[in-house]
N, C-alpha and C. Protein backbone atom coordinates (compact mmCIF):
# COMPACT_ATOMS: atom_id res chain seq x y z
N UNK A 1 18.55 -22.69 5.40
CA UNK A 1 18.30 -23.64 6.46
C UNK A 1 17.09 -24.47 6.07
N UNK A 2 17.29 -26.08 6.04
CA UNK A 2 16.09 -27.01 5.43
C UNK A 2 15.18 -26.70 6.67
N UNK A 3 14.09 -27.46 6.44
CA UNK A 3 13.04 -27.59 7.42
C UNK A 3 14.02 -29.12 8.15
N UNK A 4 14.93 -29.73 7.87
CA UNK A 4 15.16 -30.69 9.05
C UNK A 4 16.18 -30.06 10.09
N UNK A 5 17.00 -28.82 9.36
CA UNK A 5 17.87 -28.20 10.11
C UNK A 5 17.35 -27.16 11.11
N UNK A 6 15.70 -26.79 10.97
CA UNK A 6 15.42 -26.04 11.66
C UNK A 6 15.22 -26.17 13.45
N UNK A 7 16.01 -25.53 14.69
CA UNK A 7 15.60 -26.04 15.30
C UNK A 7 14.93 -25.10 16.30
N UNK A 8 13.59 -25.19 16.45
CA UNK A 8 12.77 -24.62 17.01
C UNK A 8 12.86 -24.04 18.60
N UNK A 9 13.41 -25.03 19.41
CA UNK A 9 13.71 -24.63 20.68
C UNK A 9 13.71 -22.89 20.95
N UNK A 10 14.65 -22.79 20.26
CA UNK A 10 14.89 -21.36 20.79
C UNK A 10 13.05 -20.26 20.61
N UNK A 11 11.97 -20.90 19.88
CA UNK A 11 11.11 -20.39 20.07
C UNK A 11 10.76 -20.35 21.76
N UNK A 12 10.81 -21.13 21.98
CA UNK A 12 10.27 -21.97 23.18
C UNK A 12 10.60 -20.97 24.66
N UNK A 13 12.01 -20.59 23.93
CA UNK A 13 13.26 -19.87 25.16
C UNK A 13 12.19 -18.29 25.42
N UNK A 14 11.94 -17.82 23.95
CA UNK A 14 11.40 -16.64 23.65
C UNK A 14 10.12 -16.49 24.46
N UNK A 15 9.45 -17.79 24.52
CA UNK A 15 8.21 -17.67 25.05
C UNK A 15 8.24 -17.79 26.74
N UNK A 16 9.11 -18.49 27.23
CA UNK A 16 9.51 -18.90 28.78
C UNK A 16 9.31 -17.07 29.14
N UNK A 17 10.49 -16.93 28.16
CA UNK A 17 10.88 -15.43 28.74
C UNK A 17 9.55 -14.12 28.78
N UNK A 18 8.48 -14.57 28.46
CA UNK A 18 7.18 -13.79 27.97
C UNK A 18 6.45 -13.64 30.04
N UNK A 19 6.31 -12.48 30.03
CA UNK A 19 5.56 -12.63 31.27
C UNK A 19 4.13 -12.46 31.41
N UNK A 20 3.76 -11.77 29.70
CA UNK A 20 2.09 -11.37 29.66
C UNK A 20 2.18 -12.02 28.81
N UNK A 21 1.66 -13.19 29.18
CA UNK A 21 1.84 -14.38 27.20
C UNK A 21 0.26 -13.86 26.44
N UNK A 22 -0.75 -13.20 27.01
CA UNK A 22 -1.88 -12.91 26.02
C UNK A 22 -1.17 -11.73 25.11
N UNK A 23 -0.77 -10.67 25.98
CA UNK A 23 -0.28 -9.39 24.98
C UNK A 23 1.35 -9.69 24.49
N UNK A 24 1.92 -10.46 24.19
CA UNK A 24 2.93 -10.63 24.00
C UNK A 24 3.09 -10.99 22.91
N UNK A 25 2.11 -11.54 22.07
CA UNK A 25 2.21 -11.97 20.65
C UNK A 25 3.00 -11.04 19.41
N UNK A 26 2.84 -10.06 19.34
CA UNK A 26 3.61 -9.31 18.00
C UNK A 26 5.12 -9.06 19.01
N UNK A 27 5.27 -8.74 20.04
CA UNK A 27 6.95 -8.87 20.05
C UNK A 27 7.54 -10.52 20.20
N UNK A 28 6.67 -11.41 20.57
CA UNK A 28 7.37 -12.49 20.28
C UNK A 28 7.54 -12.79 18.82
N UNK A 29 7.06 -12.84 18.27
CA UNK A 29 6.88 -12.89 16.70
C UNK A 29 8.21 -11.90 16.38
N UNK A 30 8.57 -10.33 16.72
CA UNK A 30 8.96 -10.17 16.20
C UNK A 30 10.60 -11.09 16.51
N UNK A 31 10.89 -11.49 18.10
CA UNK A 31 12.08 -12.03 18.46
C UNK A 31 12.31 -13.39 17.50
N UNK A 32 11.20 -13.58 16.88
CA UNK A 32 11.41 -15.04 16.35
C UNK A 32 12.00 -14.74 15.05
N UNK A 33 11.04 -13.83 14.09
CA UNK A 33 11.66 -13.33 12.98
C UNK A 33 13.54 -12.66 13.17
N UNK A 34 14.13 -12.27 14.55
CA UNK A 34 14.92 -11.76 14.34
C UNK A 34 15.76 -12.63 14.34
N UNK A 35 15.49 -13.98 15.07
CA UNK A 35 16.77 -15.36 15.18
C UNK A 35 16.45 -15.69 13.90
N UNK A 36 15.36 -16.32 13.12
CA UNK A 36 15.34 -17.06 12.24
C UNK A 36 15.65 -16.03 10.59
N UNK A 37 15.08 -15.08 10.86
CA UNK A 37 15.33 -13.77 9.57
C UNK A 37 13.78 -14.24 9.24
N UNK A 38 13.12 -14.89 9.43
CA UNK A 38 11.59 -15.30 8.97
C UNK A 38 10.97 -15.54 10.14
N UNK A 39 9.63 -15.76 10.29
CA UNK A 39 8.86 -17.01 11.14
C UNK A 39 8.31 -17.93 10.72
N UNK A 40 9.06 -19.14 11.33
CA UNK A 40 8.56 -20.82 9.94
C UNK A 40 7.50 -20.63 10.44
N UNK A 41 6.71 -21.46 9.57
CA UNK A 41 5.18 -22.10 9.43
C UNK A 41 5.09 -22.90 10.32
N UNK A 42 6.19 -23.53 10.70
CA UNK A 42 6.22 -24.62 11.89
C UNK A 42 6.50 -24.11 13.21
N UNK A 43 6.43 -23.12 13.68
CA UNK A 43 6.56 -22.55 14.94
C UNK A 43 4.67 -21.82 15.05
N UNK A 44 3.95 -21.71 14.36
CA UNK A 44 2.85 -21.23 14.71
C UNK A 44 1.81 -21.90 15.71
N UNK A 45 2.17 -22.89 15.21
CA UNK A 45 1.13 -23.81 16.47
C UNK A 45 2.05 -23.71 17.92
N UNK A 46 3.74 -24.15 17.73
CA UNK A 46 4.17 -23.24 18.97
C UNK A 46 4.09 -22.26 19.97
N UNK A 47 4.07 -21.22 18.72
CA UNK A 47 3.71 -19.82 19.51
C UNK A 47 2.41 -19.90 19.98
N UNK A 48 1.55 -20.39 19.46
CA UNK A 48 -0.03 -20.19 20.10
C UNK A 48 0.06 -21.22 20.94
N UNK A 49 0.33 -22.24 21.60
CA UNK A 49 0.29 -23.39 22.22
C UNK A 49 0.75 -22.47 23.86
N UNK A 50 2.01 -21.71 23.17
CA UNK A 50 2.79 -21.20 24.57
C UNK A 50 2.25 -19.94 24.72
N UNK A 51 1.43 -19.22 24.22
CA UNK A 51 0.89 -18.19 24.63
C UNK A 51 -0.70 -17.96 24.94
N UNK A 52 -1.07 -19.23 24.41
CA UNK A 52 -2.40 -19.59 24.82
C UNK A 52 -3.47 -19.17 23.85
N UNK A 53 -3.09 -18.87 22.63
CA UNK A 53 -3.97 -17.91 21.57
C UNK A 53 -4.15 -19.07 20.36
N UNK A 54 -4.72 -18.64 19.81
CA UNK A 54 -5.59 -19.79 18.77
C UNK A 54 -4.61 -19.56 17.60
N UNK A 55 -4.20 -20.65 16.45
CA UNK A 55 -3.16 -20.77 15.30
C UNK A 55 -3.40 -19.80 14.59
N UNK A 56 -4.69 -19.60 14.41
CA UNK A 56 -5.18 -18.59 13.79
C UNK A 56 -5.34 -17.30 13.64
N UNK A 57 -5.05 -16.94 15.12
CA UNK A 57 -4.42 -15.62 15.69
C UNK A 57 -2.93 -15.10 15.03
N UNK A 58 -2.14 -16.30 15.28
CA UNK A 58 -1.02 -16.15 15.18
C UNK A 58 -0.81 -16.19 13.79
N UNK A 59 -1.50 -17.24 13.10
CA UNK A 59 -1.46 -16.38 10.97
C UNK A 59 -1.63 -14.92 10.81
N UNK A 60 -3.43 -15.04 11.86
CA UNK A 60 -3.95 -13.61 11.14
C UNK A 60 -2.58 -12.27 11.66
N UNK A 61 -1.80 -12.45 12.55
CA UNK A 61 -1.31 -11.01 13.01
C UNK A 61 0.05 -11.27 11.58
N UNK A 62 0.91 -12.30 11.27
CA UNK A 62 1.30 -12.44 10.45
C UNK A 62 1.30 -12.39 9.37
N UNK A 63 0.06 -12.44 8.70
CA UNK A 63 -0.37 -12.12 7.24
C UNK A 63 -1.14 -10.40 7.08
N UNK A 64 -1.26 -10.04 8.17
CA UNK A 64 -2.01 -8.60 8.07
C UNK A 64 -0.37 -7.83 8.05
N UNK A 65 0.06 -7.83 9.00
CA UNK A 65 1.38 -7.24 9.25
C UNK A 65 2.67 -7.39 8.40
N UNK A 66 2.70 -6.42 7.59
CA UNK A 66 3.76 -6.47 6.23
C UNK A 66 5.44 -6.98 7.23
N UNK A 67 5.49 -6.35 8.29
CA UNK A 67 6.62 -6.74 8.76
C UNK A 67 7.30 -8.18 8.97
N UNK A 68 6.40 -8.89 9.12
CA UNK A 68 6.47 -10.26 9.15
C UNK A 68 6.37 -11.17 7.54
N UNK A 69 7.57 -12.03 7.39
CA UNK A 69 7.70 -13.27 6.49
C UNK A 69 7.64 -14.56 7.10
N UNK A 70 6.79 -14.86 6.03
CA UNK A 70 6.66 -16.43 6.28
C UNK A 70 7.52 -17.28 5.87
N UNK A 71 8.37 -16.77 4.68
CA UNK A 71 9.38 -17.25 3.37
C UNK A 71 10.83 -16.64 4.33
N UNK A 72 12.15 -18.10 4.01
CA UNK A 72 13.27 -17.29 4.74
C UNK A 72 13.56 -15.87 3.53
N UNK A 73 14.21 -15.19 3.49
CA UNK A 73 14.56 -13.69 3.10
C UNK A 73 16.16 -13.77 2.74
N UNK A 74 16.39 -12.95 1.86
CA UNK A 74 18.05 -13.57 1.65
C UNK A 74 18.29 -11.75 2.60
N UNK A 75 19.87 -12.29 2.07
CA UNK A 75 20.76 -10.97 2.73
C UNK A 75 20.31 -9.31 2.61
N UNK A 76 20.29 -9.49 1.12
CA UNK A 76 19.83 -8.35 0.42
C UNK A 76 18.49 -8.63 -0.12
N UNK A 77 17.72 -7.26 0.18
CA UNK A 77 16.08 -7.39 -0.15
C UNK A 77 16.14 -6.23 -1.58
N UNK A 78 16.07 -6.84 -2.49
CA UNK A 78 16.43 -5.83 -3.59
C UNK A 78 14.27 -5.36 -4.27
N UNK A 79 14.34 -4.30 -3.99
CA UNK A 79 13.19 -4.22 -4.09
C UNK A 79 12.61 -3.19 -5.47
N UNK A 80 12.28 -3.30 -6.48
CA UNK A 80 12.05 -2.59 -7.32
C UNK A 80 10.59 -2.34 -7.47
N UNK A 81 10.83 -0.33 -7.69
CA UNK A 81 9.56 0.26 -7.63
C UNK A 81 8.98 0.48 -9.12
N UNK A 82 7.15 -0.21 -8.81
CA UNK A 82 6.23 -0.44 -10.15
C UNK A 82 5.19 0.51 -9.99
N UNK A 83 5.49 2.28 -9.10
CA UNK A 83 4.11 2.64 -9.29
C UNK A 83 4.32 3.53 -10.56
N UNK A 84 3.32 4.33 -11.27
CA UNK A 84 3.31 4.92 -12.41
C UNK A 84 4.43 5.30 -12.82
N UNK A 85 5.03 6.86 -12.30
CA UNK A 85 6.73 7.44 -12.88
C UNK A 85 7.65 5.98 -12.90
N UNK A 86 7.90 4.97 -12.09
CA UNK A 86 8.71 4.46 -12.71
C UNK A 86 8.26 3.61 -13.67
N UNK A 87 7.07 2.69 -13.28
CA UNK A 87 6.79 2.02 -14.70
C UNK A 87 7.03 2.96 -16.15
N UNK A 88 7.04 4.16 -16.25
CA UNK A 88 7.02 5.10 -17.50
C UNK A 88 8.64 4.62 -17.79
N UNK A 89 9.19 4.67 -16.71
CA UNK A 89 10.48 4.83 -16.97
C UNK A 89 11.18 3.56 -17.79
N UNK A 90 10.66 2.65 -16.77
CA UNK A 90 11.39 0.98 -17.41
C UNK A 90 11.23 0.07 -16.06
N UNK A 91 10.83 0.42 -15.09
CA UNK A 91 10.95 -0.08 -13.88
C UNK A 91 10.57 -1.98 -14.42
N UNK A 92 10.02 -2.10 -15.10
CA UNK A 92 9.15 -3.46 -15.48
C UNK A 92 10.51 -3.78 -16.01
N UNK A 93 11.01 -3.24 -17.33
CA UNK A 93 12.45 -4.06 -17.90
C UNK A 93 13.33 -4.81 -16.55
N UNK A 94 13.46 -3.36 -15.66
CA UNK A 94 14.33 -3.65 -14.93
C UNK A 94 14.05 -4.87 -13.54
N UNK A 95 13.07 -5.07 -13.65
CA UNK A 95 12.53 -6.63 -12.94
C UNK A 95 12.38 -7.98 -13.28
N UNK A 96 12.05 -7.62 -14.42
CA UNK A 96 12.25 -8.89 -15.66
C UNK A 96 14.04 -9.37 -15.64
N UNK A 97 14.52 -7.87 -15.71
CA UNK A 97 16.59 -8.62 -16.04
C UNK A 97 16.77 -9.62 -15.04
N UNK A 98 15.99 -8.55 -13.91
CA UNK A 98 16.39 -8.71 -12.25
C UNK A 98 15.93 -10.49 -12.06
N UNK A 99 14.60 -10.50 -12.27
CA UNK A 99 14.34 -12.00 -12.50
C UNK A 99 15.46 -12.93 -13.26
N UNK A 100 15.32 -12.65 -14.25
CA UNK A 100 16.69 -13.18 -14.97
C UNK A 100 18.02 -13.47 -14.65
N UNK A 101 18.25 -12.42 -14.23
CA UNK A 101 19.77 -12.40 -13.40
C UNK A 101 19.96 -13.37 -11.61
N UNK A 102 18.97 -12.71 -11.51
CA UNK A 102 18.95 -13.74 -10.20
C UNK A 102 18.65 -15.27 -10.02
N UNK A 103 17.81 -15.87 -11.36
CA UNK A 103 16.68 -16.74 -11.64
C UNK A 103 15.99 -17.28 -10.78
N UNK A 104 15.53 -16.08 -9.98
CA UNK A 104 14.48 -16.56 -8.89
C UNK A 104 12.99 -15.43 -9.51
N UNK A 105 11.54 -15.86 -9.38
CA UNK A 105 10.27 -15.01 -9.35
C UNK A 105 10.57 -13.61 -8.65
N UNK A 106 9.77 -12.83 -8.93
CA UNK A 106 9.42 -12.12 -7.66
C UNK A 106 8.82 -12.23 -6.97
N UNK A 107 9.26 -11.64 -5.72
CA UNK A 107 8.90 -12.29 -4.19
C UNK A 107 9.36 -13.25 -3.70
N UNK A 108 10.39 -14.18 -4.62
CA UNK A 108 11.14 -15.19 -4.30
C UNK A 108 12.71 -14.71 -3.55
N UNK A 109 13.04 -15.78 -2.81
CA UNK A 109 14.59 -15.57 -2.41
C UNK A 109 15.46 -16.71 -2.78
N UNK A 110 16.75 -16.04 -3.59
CA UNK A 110 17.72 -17.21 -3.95
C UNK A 110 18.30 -18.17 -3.46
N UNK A 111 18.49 -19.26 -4.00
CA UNK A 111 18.99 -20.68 -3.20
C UNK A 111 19.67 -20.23 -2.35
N UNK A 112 20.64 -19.68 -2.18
CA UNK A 112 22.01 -19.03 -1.07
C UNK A 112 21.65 -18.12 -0.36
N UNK A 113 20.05 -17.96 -0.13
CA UNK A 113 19.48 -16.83 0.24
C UNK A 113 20.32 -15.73 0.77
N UNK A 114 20.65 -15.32 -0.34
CA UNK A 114 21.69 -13.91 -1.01
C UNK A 114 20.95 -12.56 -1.39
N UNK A 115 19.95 -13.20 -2.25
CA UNK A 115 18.53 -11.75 -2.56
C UNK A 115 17.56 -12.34 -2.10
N UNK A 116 16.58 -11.43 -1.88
CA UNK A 116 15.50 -11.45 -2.40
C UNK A 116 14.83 -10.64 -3.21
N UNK A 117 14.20 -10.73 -4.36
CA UNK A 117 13.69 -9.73 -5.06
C UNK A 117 12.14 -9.43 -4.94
N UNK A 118 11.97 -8.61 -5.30
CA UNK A 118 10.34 -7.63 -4.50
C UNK A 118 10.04 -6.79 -5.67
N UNK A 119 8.86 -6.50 -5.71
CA UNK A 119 8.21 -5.42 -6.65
C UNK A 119 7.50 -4.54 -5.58
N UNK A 120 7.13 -3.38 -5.34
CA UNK A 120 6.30 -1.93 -4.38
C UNK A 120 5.47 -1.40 -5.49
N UNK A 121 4.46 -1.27 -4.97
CA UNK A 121 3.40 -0.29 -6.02
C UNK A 121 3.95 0.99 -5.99
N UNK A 122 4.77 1.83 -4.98
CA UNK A 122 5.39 2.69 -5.01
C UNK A 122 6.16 3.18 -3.56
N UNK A 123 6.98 4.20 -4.07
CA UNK A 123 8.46 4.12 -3.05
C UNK A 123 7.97 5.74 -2.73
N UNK A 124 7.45 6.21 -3.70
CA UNK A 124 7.16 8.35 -3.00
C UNK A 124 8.05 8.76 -3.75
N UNK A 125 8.70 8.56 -4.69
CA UNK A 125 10.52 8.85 -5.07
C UNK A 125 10.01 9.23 -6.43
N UNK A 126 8.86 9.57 -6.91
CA UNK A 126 8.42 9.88 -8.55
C UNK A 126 10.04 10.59 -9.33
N UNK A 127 10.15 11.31 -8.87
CA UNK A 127 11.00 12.40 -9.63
C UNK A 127 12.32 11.64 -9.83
N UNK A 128 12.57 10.42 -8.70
CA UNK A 128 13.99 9.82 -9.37
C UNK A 128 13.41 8.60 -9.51
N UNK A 129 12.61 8.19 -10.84
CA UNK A 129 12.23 7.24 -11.39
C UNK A 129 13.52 6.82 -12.37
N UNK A 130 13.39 5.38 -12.38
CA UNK A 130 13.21 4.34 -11.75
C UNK A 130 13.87 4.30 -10.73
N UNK A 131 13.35 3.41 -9.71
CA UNK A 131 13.95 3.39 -8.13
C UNK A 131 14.19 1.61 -8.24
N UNK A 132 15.52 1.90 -7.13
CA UNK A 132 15.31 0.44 -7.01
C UNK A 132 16.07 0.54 -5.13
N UNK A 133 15.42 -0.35 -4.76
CA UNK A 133 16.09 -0.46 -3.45
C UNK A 133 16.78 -0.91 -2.52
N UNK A 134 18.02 -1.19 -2.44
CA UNK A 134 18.36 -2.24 -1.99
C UNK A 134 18.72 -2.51 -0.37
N UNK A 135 18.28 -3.15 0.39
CA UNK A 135 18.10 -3.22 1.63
C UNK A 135 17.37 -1.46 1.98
N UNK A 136 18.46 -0.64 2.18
CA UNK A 136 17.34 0.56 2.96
C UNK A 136 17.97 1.55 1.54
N UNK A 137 19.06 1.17 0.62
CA UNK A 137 19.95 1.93 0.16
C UNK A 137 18.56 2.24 -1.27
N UNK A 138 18.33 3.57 -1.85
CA UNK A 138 17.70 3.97 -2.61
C UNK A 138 18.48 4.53 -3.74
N UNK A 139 18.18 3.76 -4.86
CA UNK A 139 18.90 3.70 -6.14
C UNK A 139 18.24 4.45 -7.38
N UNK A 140 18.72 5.85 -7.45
CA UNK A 140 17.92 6.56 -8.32
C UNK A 140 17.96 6.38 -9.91
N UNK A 141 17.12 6.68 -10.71
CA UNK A 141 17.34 6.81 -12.21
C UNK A 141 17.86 5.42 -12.67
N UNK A 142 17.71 4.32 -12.12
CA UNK A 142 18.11 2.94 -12.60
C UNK A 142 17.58 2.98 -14.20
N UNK A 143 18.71 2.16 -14.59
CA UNK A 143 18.07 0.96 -15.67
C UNK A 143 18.52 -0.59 -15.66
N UNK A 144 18.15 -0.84 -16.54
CA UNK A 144 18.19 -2.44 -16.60
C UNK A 144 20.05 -2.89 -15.91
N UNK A 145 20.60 -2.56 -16.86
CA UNK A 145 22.02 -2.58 -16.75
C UNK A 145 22.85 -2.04 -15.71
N UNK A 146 22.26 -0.47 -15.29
CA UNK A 146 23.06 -0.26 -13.89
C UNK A 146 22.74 -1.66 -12.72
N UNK A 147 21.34 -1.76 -12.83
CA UNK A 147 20.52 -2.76 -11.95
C UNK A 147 21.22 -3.79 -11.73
N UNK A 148 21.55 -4.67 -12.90
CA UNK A 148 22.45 -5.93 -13.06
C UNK A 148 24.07 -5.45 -12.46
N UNK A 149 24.68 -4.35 -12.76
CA UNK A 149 25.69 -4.03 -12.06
C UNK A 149 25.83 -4.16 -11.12
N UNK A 150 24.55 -3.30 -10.12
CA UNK A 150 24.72 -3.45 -8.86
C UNK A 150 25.25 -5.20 -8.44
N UNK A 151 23.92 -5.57 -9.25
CA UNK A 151 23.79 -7.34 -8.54
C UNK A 151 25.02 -8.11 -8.38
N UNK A 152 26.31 -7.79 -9.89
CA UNK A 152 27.01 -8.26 -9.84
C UNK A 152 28.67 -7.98 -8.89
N UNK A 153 28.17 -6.58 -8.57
CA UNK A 153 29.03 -5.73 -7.46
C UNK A 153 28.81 -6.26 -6.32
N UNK A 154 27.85 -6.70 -5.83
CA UNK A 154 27.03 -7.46 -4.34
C UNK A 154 27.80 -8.82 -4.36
N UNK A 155 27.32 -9.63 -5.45
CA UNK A 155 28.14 -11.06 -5.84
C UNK A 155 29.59 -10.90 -5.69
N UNK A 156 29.95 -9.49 -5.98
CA UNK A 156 31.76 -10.22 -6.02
C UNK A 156 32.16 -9.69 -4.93
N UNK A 157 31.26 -9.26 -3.74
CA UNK A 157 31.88 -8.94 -2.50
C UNK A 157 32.47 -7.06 -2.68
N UNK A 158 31.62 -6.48 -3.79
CA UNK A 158 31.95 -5.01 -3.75
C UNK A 158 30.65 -3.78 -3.52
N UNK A 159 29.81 -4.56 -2.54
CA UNK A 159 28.41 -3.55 -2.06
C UNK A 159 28.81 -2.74 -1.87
């Protein structure tokens, strides 16, 4: 969705519906993230306008709070783990393909916002290194190539 297709209103609806607009800020935020799959950059002065809280409020609870994106998010959040056991393992190869294969950065989401790909300092999962994650689904003992499998199993409509 461009920024001309975006249409904000429905923030607006979210906020009508607010009856404590001071304490209401992190569940409006979260209703916004759940219509849009993000919260644009362009609804912040919104939300603070209709809840009466400063722009700045409404960054800071957004940028502290991992739950919240600023960036839209594709379908699948494919997330590969970089803390020690898997880096030993290959976890790095297998982000690099992943970059490759997708040709988006990490932390980026694909034109068709289809993935997004992610790096974690760690998942807790040492013993089934490399991990990779996809939406909530935990992918043990990866390598480069199962990795790309998956991706291309997702693409042809066989998740």
């Amino acid at each position: 969705m461009s920024v001309q297709e975006l249409d904000l209103s429905r923030v607006d609806e979210i906020i009508s519906q607010t009856t404590n607009k001071k304490g209401a800020l992190i569940p409006v935020l979260q209703k916004v993230q759940k219509i849009y799959g993000y919260v644009p950059e362009e609804s912040i002065e919104q939300i603070a306008n209709g809840l009466q809280v400063y722009p700045a409020d409404v960054y800071g609870v957004l940028t502290f709070y991992s739950q919240f994106k600023l960036k839209p998010r594709g379908e699948y959040i494919v997330r590969v783990c970089c803390g020690t056991a898997c880096h030993v393992k290959g976890s790095a190869r297998i982000a690099e393909d992943l970059v490759n294969k997708l040709k988006v950065a990490v932390g980026e989401t694909t034109e068709d916002r289809k993935f997004t790909l992610e790096t974690v300092a760690c998942v807790g999962a040492c013993a089934l290194a490399p991990v990779v994650i996809i939406n909530e689904d935990v992918h043990a003992k990866m390598s480069a190539d199962e990795a790309r499998r998956m991706i291309d199993g997702i693409q042809k409509g066989k998740s």
